[in-house]
Protein backbone atom coordinates (compact mmCIF):
# COMPACT_ATOMS: atom_id res chain seq x y z
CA UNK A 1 -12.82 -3.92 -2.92
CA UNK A 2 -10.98 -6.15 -0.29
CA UNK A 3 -10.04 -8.87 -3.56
CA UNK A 4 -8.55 -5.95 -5.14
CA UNK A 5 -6.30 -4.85 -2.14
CA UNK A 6 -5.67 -9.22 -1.92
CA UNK A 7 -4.62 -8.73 -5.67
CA UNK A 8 -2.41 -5.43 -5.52
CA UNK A 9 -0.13 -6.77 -2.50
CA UNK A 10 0.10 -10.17 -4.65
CA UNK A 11 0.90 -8.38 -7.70
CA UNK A 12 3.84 -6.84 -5.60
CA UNK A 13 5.00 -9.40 -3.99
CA UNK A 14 4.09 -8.43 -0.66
CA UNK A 15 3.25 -10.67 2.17
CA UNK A 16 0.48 -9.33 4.87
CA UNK A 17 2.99 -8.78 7.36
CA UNK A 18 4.92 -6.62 4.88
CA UNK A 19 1.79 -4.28 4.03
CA UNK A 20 0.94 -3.65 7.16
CA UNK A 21 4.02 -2.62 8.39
CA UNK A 22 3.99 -0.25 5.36
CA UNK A 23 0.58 1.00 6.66
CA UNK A 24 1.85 1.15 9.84
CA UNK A 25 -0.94 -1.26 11.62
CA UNK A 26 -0.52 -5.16 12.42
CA UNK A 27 -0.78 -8.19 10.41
CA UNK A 28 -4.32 -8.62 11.99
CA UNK A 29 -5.76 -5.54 10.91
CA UNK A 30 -4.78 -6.14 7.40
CA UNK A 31 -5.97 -9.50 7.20
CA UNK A 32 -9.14 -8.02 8.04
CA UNK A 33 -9.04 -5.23 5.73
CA UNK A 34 -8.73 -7.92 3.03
CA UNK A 35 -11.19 -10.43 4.02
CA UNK A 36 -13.69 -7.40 4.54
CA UNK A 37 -14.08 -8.16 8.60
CA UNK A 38 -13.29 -4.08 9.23
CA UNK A 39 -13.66 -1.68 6.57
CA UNK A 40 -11.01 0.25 5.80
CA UNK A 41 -10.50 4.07 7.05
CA UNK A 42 -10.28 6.96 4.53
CA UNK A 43 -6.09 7.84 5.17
CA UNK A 44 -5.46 3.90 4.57
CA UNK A 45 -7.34 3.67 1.44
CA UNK A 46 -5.63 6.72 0.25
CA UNK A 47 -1.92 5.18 1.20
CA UNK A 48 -2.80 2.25 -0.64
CA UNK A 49 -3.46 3.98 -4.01
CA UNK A 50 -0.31 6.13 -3.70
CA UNK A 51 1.65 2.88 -2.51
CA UNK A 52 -0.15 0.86 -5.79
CA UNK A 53 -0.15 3.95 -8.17
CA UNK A 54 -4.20 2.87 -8.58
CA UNK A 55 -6.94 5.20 -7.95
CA UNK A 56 -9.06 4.71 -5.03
CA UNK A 57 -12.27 4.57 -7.19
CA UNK A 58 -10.12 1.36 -8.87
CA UNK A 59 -9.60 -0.10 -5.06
CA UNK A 60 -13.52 0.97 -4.06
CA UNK A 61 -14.63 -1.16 -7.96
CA UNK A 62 -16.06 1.79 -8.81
CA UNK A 63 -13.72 1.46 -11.88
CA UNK A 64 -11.47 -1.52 -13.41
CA UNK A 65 -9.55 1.40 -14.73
CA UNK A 66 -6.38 1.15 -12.42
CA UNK A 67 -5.40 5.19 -13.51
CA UNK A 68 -6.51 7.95 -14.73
């Protein structure tokens, strides 16, 4: 799960800084979000699959199927 969130910002373009503010949490909490140090809350997984256009079953690796 936390490569996949690595590889969705990267695939956008994104720097850290620039999801989290998207998120609306720091740089720090992100970092750990993607290195797996804090898991992630429900309403944040759920932004990143609307921000991404992915399912959250693709973000969770329950699926490599990024959509329905």
């Amino acid at each position: 799960m936390y490569k996949r969130i690595r590889d969705l910002r990267e695939d956008a373009d994104l720097t850290q800084k620039q999801m989290a503010k998207i998120l609306n949490c720091s740089q720090q909490v992100y970092s750990n979000y993607e290195l797996g140090q804090r898991d992630i809350p429900t309403a944040i997984l759920i932004r990143l699959a609307e921000f991404h256009n992915v399912t959250t079953d693709y973000i969770l690796g329950l699926t490599d199927k990024k959509r329905f």
